[in-house]
C-alpha atoms as a PDB file:
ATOM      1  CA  UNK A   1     -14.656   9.676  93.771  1.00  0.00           C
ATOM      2  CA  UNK A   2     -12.123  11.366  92.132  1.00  0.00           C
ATOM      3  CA  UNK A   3      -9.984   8.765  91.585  1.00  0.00           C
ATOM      4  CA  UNK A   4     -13.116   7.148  89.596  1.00  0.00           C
ATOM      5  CA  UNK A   5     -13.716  10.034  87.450  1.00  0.00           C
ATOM      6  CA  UNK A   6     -10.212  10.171  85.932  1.00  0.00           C
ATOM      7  CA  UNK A   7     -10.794   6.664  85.356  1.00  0.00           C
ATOM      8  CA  UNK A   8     -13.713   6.788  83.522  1.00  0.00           C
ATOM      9  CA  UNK A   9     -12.313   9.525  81.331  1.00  0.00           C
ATOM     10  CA  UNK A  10      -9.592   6.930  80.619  1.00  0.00           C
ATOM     11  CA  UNK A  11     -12.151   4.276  79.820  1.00  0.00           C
ATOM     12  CA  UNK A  12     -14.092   6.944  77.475  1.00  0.00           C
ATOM     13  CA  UNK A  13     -10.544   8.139  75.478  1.00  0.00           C
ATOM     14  CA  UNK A  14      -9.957   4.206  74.905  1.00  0.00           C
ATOM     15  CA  UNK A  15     -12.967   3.357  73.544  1.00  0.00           C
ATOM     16  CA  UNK A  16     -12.757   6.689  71.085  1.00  0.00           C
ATOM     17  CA  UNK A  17      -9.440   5.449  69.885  1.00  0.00           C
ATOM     18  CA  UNK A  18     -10.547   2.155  69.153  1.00  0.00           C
ATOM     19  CA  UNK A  19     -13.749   3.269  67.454  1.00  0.00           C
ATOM     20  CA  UNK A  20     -11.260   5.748  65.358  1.00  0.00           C
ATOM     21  CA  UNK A  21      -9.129   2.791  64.081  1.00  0.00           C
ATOM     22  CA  UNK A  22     -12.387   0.209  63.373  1.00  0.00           C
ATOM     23  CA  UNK A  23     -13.378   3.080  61.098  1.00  0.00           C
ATOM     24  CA  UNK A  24     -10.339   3.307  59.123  1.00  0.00           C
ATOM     25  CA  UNK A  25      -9.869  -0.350  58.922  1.00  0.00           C
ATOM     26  CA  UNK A  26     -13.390  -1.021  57.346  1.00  0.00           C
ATOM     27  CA  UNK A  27     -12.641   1.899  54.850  1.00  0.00           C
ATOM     28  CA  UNK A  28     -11.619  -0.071  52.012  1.00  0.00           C
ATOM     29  CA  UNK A  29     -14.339  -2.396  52.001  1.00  0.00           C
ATOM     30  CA  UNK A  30     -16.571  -0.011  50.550  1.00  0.00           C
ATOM     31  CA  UNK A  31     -15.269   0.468  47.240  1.00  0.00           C
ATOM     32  CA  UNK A  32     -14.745  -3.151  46.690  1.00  0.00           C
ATOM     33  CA  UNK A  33     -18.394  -3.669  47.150  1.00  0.00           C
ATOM     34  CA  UNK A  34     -18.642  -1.043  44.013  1.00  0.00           C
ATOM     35  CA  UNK A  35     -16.085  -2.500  41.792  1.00  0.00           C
ATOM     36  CA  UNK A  36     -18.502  -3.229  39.316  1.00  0.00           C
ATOM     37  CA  UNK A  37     -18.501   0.644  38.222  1.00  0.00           C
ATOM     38  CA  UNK A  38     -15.210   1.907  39.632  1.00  0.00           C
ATOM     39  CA  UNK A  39     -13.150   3.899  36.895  1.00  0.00           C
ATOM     40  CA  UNK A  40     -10.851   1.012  35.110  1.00  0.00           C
ATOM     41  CA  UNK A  41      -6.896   1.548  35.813  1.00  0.00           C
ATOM     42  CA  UNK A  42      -4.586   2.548  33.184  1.00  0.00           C
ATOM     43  CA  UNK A  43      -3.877  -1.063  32.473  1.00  0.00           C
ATOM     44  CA  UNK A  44      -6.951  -1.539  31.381  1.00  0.00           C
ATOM     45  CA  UNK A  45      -6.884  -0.017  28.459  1.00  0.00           C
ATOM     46  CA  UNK A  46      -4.077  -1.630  26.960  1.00  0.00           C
ATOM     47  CA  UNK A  47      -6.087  -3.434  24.312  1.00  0.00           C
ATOM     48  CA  UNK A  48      -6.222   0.032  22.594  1.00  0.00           C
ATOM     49  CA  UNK A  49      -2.691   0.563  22.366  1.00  0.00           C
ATOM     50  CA  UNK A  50      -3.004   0.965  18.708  1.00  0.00           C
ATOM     51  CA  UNK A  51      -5.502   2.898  18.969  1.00  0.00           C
ATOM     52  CA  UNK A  52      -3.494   5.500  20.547  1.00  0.00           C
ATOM     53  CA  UNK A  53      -0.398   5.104  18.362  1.00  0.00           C
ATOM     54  CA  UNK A  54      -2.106   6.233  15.543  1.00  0.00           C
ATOM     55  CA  UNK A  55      -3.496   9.868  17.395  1.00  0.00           C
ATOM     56  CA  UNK A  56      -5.740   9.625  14.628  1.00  0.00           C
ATOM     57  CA  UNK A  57      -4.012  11.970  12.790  1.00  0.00           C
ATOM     58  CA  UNK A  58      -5.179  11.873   9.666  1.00  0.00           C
ATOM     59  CA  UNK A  59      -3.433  10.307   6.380  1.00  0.00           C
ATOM     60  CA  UNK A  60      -3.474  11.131   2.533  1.00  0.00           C
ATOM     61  CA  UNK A  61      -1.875   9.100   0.341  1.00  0.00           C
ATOM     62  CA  UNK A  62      -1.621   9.487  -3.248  1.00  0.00           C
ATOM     63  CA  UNK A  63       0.005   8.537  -6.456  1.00  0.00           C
ATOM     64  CA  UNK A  64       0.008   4.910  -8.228  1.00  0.00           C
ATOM     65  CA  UNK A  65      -2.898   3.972  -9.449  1.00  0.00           C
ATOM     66  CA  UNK A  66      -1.325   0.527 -10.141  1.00  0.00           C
ATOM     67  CA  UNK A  67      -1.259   0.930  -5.894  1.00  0.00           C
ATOM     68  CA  UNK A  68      -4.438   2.136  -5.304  1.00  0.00           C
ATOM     69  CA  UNK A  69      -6.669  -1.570  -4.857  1.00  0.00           C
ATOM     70  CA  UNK A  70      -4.039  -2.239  -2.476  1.00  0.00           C
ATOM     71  CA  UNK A  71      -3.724   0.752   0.038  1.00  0.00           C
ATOM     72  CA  UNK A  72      -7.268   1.367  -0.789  1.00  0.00           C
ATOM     73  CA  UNK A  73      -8.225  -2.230   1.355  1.00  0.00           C
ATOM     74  CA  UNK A  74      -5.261  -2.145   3.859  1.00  0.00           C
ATOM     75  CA  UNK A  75      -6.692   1.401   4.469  1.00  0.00           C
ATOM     76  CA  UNK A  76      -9.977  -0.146   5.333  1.00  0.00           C
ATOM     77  CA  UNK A  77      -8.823  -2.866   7.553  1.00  0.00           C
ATOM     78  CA  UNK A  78      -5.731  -0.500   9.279  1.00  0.00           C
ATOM     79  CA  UNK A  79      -9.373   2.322  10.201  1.00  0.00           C
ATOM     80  CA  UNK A  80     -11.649  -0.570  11.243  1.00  0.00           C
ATOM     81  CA  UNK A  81      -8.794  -1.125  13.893  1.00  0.00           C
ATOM     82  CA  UNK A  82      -8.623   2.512  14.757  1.00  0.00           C
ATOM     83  CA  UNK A  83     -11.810   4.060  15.176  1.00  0.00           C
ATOM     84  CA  UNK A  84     -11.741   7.796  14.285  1.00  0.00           C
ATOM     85  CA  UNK A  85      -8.751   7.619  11.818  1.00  0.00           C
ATOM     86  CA  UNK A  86      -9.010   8.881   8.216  1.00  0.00           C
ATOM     87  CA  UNK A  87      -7.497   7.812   5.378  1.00  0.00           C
ATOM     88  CA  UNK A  88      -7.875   8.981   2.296  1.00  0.00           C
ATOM     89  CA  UNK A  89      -6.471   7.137  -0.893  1.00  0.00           C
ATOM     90  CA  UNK A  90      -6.122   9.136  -4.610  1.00  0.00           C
ATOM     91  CA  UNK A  91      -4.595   8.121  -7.291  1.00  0.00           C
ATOM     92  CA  UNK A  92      -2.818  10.026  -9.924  1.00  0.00           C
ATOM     93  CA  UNK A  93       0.108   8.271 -10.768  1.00  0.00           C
ATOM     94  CA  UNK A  94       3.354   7.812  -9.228  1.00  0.00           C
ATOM     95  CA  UNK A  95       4.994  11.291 -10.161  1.00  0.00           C
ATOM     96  CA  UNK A  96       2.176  12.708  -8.778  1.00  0.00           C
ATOM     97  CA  UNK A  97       2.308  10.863  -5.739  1.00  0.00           C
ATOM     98  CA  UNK A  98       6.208  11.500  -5.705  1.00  0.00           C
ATOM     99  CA  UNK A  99       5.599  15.307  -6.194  1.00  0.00           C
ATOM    100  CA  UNK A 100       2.439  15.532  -3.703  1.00  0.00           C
ATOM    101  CA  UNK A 101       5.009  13.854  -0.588  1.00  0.00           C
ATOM    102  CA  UNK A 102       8.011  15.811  -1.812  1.00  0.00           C
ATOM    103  CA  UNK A 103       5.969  19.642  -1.506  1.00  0.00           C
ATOM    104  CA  UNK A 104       4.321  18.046   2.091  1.00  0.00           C
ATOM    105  CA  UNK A 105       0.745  18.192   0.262  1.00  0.00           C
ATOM    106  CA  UNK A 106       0.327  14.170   1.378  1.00  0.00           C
ATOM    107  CA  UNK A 107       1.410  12.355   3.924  1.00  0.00           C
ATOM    108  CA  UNK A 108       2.422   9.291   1.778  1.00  0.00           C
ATOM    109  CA  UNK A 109       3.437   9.201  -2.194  1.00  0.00           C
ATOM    110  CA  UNK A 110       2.561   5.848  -3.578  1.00  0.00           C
ATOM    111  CA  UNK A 111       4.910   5.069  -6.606  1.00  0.00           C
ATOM    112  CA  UNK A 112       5.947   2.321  -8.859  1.00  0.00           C
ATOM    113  CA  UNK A 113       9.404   3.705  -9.624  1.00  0.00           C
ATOM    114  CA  UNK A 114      12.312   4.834  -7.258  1.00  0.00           C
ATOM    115  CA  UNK A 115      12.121   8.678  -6.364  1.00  0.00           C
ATOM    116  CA  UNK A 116      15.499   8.794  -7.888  1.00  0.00           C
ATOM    117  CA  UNK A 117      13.829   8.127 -11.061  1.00  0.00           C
ATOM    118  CA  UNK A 118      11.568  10.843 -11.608  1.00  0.00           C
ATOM    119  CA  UNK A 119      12.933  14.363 -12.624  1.00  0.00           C
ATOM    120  CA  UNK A 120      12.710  17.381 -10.350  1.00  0.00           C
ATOM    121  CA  UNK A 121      11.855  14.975  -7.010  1.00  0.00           C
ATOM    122  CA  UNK A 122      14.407  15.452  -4.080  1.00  0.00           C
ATOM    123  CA  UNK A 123      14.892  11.986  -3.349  1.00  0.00           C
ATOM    124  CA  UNK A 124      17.424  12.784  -0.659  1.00  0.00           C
ATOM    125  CA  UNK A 125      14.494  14.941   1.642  1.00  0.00           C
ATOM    126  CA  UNK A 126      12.103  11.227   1.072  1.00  0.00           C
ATOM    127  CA  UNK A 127      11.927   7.674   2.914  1.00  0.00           C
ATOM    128  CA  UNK A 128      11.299   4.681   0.464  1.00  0.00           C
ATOM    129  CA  UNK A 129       9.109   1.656   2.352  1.00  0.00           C
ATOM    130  CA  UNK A 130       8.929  -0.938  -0.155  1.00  0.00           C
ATOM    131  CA  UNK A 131       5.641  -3.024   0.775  1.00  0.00           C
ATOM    132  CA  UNK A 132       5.615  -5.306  -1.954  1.00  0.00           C
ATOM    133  CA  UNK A 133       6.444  -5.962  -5.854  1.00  0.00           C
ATOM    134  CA  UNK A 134       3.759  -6.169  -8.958  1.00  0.00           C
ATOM    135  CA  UNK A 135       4.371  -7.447 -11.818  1.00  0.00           C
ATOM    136  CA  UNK A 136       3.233  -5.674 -15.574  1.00  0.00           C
ATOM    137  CA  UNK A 137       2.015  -6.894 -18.758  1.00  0.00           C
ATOM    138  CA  UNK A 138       1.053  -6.379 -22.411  1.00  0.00           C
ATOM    139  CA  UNK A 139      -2.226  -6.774 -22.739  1.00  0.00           C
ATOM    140  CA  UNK A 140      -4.597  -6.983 -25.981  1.00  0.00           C
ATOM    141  CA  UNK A 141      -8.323  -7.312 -26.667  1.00  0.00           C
ATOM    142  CA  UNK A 142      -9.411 -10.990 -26.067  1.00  0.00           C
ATOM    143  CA  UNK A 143      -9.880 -11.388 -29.724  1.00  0.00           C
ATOM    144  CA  UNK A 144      -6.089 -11.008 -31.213  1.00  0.00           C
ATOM    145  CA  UNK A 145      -5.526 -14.882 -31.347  1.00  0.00           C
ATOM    146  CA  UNK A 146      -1.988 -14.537 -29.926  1.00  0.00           C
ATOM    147  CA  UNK A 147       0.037 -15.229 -26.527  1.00  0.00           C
ATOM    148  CA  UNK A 148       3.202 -13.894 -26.870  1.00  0.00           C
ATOM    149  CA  UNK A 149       5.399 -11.680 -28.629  1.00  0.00           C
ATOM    150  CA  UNK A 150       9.348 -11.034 -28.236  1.00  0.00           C
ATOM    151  CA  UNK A 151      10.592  -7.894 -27.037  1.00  0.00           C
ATOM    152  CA  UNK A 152      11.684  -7.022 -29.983  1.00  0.00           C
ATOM    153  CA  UNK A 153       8.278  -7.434 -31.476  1.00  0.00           C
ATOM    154  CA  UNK A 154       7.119  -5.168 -28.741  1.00  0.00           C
ATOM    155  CA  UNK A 155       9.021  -2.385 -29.510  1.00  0.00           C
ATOM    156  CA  UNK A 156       8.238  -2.572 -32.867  1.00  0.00           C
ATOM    157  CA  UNK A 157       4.488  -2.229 -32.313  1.00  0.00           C
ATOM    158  CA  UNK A 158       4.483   0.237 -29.623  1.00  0.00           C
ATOM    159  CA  UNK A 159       7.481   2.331 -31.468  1.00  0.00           C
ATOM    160  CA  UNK A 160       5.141   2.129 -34.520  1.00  0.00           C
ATOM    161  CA  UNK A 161       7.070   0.328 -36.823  1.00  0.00           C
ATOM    162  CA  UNK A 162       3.954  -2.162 -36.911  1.00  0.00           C
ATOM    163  CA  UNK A 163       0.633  -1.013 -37.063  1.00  0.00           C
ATOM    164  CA  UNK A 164      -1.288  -4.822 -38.264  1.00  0.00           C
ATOM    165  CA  UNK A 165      -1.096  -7.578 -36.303  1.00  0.00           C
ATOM    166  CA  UNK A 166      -0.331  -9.922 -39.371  1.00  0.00           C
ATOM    167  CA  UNK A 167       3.076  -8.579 -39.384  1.00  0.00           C
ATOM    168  CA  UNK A 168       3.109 -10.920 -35.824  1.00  0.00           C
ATOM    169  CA  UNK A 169       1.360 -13.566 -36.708  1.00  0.00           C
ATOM    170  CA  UNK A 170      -1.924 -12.289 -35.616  1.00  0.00           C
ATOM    171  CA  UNK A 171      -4.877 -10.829 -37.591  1.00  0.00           C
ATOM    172  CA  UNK A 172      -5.744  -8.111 -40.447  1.00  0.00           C
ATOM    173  CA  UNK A 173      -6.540  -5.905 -37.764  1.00  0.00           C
ATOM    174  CA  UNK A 174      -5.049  -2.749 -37.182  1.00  0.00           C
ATOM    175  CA  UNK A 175      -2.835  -1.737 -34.081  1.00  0.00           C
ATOM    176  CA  UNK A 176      -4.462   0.475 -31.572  1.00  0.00           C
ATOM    177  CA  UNK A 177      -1.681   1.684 -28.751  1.00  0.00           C
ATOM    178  CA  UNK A 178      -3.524   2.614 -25.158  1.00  0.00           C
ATOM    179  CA  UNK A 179      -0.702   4.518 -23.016  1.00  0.00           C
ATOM    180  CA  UNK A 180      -0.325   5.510 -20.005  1.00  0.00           C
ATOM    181  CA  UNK A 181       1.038   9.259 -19.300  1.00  0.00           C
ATOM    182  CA  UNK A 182       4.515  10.113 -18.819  1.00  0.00           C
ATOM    183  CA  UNK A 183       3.887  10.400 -14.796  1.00  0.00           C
ATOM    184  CA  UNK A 184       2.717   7.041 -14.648  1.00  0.00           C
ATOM    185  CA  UNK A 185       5.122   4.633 -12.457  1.00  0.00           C
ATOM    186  CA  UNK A 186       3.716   1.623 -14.857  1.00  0.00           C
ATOM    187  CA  UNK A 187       4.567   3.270 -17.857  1.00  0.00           C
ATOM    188  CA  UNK A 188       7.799   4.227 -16.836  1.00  0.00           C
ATOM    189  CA  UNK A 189       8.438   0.234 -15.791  1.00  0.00           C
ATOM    190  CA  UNK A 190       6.754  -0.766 -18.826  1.00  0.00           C
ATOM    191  CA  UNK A 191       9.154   1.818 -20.957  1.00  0.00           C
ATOM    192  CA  UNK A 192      12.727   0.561 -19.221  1.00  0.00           C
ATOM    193  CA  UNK A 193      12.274  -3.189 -19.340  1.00  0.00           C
ATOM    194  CA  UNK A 194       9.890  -4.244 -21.646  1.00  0.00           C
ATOM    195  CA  UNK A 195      11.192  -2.036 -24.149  1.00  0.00           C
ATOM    196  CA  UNK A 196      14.125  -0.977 -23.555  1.00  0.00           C
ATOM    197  CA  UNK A 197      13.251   2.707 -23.560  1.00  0.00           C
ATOM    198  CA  UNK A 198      11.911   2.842 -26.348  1.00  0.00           C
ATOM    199  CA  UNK A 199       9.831   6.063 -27.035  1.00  0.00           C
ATOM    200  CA  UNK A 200       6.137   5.172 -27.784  1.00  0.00           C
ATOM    201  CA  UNK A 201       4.800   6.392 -30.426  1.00  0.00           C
ATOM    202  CA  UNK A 202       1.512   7.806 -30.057  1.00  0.00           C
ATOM    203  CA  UNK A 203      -2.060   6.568 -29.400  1.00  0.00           C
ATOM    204  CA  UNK A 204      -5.382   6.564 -26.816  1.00  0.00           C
ATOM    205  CA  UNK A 205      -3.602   7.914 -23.226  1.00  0.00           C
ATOM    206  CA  UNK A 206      -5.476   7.419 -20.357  1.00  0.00           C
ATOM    207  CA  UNK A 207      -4.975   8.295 -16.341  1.00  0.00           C
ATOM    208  CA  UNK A 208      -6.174   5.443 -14.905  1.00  0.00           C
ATOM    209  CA  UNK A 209      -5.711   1.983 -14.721  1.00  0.00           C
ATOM    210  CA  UNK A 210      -9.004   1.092 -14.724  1.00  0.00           C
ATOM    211  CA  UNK A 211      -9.848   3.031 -18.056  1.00  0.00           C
ATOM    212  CA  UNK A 212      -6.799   1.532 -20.087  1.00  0.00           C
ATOM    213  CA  UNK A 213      -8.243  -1.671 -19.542  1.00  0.00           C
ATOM    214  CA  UNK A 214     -11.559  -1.128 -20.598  1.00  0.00           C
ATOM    215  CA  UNK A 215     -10.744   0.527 -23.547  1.00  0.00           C
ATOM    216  CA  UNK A 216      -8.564  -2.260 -24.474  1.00  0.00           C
ATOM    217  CA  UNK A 217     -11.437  -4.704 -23.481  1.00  0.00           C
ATOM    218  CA  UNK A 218     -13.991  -2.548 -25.728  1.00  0.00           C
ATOM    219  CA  UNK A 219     -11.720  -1.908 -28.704  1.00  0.00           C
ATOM    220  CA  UNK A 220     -10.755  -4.172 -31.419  1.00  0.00           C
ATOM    221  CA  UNK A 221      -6.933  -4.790 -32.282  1.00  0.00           C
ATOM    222  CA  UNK A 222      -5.953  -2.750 -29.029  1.00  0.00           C
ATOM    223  CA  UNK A 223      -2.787  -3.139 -26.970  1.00  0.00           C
ATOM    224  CA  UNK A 224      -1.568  -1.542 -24.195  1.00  0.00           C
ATOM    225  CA  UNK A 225       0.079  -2.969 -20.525  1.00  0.00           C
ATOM    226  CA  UNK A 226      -1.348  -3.410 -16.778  1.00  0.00           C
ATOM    227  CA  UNK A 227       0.351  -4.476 -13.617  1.00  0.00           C
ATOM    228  CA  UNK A 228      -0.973  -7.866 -13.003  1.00  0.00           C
ATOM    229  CA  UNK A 229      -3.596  -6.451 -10.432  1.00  0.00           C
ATOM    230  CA  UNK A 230      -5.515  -5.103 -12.768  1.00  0.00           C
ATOM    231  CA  UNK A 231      -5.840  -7.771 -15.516  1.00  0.00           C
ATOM    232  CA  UNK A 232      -9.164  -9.924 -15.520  1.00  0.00           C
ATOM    233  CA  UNK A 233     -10.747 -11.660 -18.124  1.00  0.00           C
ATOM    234  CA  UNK A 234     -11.916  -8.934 -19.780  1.00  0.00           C
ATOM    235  CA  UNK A 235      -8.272  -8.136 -21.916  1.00  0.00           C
ATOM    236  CA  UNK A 236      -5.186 -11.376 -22.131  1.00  0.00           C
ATOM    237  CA  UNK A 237      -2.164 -11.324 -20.815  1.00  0.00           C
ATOM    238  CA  UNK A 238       0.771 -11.782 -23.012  1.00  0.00           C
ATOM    239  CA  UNK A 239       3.744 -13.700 -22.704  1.00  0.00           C
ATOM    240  CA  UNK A 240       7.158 -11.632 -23.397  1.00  0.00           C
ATOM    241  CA  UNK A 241       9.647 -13.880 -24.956  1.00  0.00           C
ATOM    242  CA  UNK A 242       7.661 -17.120 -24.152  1.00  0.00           C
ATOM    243  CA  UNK A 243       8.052 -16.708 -20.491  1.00  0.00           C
ATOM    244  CA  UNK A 244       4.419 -16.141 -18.224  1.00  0.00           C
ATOM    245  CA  UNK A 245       4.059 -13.030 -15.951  1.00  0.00           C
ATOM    246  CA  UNK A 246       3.362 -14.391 -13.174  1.00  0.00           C
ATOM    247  CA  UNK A 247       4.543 -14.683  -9.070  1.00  0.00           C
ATOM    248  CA  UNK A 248       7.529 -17.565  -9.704  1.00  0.00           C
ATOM    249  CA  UNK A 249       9.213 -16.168 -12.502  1.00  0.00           C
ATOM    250  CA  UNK A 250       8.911 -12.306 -11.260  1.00  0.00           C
ATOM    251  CA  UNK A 251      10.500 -13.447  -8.097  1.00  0.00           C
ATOM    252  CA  UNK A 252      13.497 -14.489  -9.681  1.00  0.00           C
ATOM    253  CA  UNK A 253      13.260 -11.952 -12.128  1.00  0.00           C
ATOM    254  CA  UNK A 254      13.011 -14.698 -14.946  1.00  0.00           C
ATOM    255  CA  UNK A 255      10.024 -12.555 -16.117  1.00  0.00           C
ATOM    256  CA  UNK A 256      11.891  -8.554 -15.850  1.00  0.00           C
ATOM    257  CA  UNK A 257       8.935  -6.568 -16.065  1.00  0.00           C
ATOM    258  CA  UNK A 258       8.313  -5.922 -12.286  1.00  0.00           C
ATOM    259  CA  UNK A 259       8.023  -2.995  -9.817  1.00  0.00           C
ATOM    260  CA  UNK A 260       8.610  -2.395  -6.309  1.00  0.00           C
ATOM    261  CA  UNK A 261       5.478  -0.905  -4.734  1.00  0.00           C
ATOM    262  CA  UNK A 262       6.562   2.287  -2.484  1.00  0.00           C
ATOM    263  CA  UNK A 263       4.919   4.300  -0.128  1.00  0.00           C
ATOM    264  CA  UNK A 264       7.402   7.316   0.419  1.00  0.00           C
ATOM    265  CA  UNK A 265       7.686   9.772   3.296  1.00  0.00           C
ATOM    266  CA  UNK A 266       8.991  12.928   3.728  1.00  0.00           C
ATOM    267  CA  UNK A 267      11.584  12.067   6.442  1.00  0.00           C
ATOM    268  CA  UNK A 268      10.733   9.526   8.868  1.00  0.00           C
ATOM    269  CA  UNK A 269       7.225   8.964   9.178  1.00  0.00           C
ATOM    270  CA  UNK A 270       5.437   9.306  13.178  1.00  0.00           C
ATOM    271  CA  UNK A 271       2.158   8.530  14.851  1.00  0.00           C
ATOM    272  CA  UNK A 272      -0.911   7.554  11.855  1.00  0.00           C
ATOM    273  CA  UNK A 273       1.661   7.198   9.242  1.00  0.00           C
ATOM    274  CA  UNK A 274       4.049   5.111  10.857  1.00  0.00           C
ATOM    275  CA  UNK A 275       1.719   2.882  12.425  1.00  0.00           C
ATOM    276  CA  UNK A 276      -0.365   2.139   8.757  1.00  0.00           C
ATOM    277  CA  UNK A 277       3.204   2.003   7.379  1.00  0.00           C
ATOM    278  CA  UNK A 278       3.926  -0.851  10.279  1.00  0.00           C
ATOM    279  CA  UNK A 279       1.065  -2.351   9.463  1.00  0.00           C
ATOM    280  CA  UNK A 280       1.581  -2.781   5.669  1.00  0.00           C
ATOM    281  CA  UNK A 281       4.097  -5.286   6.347  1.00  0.00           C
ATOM    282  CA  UNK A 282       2.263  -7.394   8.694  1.00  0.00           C
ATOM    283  CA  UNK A 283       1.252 -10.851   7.822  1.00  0.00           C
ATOM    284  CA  UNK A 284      -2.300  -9.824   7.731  1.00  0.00           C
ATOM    285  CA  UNK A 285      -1.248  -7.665   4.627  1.00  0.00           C
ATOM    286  CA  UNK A 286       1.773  -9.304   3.042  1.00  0.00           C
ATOM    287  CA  UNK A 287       0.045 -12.668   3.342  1.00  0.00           C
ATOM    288  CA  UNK A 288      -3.621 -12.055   2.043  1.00  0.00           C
ATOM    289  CA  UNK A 289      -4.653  -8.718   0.886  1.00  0.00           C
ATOM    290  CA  UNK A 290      -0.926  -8.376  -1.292  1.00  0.00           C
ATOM    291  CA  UNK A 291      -1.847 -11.637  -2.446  1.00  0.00           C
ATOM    292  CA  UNK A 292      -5.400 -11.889  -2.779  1.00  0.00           C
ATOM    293  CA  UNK A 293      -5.043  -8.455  -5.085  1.00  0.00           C
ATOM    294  CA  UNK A 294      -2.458 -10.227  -7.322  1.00  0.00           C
ATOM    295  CA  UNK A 295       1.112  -8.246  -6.012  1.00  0.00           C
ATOM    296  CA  UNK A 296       4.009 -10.475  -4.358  1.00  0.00           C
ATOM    297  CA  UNK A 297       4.690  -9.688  -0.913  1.00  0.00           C
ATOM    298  CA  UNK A 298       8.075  -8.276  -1.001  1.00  0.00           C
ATOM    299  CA  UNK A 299       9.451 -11.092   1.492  1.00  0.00           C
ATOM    300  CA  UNK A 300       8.842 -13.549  -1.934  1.00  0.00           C
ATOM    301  CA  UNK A 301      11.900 -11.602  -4.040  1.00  0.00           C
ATOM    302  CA  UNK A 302      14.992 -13.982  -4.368  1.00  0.00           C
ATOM    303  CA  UNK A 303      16.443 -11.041  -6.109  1.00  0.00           C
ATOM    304  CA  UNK A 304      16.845  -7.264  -5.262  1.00  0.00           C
ATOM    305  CA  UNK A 305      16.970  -4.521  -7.921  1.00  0.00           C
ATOM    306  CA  UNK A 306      18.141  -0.884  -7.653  1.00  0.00           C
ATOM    307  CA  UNK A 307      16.888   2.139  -9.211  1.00  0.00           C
ATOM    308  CA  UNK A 308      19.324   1.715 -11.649  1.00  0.00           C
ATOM    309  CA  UNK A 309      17.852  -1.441 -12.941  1.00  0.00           C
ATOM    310  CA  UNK A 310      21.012  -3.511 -11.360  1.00  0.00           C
ATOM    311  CA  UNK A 311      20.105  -6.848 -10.214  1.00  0.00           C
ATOM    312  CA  UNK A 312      21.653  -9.020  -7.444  1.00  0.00           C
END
């Protein structure tokens, strides 16, 4: 008898041990029957990667109002990637962009001219990202029945040596000057190689882009110059020495009234800024919105200028 108790107690400690490890054998099968609303891994969430580059830190960038269409769309596309992130576009004008980056009060100065062109800026303490190049024009009301001037007839008008457009073959209609203010970038272009730098004389000075053009639209005998961007059919485009402002001849710098567009930082730009900053010179951008808003991506430029005007 007691030989078949202590084997019965051996039979029972068995049959515990193998019920122990059937347990922990069937143990996994239970989540994998709720897989369906299991907690995704890591991995997962990959597809959000940029998403999570950005922090969604917000981003201000200011200054050219040449600029402004531009950053204004790419700013819309780059936040319908990133849910959450802000970014909010002013414009200004390019010293004001240049002055707003330099004192830390926005994240990004946009500016048609080198930093090392503007007075007072630190250039040294900035980053220049060049995202693309726009071209600039004279433009006059629709109604002056001319196409192109030389550059020295230019200067003459905007100097104020001639103030009736008969004295260029055009009509008895008084010259009206619309300028830009000293901070603008386009001015400043406009000033160094369309005329030479040739101090305008005075007239109507507006902020913004937008304005010049309808005053120029709305105002008979009026002249005054856009980058291309902002020239519809509302005010014509004038040729400067016979040769068309347009994509071609800018890239060779056959036509020399031309900007870089720059978004600067103040040192090297991380998280939101970095990634829009990335994404500016995607083919998404460079290849449709830079062209579909009338700039040249910058990948186009057989040429490269300095901010000393110096071409190679």
């Amino acid at each position: 008898m007691k030989k078949l108790s202590k084997m019965f107690m051996a039979l029972t400690v068995v049959g515990a041990l193998l019920a122990g490890c059937g347990s922990n054998s069937a143990a996994p099968t239970q989540p994998q029957q709720q897989s369906g609303t299991a907690t995704p891994a890591p991995e997962a969430n990959s597809g959000n990667a940029g998403t999570e580059q950005t922090s969604n830190e917000p981003i201000t960038a200011v200054g050219s109002t040449a600029m402004q269409p531009l950053i204004e769309q790419a700013a819309k596309d780059f936040m319908a990637k990133n849910q959450g992130l802000q970014i909010q576009v002013q414009g200004g004008g390019s010293g004001t962009g240049l002055s707003q980056v330099a004192s830390g009060a926005a994240t990004i100065g946009n500016s048609d001219i080198f930093a090392e062109e503007k007075k007072d800026i630190p250039a040294a303490e900035l980053v220049d990202h060049k995202i693309a190049v726009v071209g600039m024009a004279a433009v006059v009301n629709p109604e002056i029945n001319i196409d192109n001037l030389t550059k020295q007839q230019l200067i003459d008008i905007f100097s104020g040596k001639v103030t009736n457009w008969k004295e260029v073959g055009g009509p008895d209609q008084k010259v009206t000057l619309v300028n830009r203010p000293k901070s603008s970038g386009t001015r400043a272009t406009f000033s160094k190689f369309a005329l030479d730098g040739t101090e305008e004389a005075e007239g109507i000075t507006e902020d913004s882009s937008g304005t010049v053009r309808k005053i120029i639209s709305e105002t008979p005998g009026a002249i005054g110059y856009l980058a291309l961007s902002y020239i519809n059919d509302s005010v014509k485009a004038l040729k400067l020495d016979g040769v068309e402002a347009n994509g071609e001849n800018i890239a060779t710098n056959k036509y020399p009234v031309w900007a870089y567009q720059h978004m600067y930082t103040k040192g090297e730009p991380t998280g939101s800024a970095k990634a829009f900053l990335e994404f500016m010179l995607t083919e998404e951008v460079q290849k449709k919105t830079v062209t579909d808003l009338g700039f040249l991506p910058i990948t186009d430029m057989k040429v490269d200028r300095g901010a000393d005007g110096s071409v190679k």
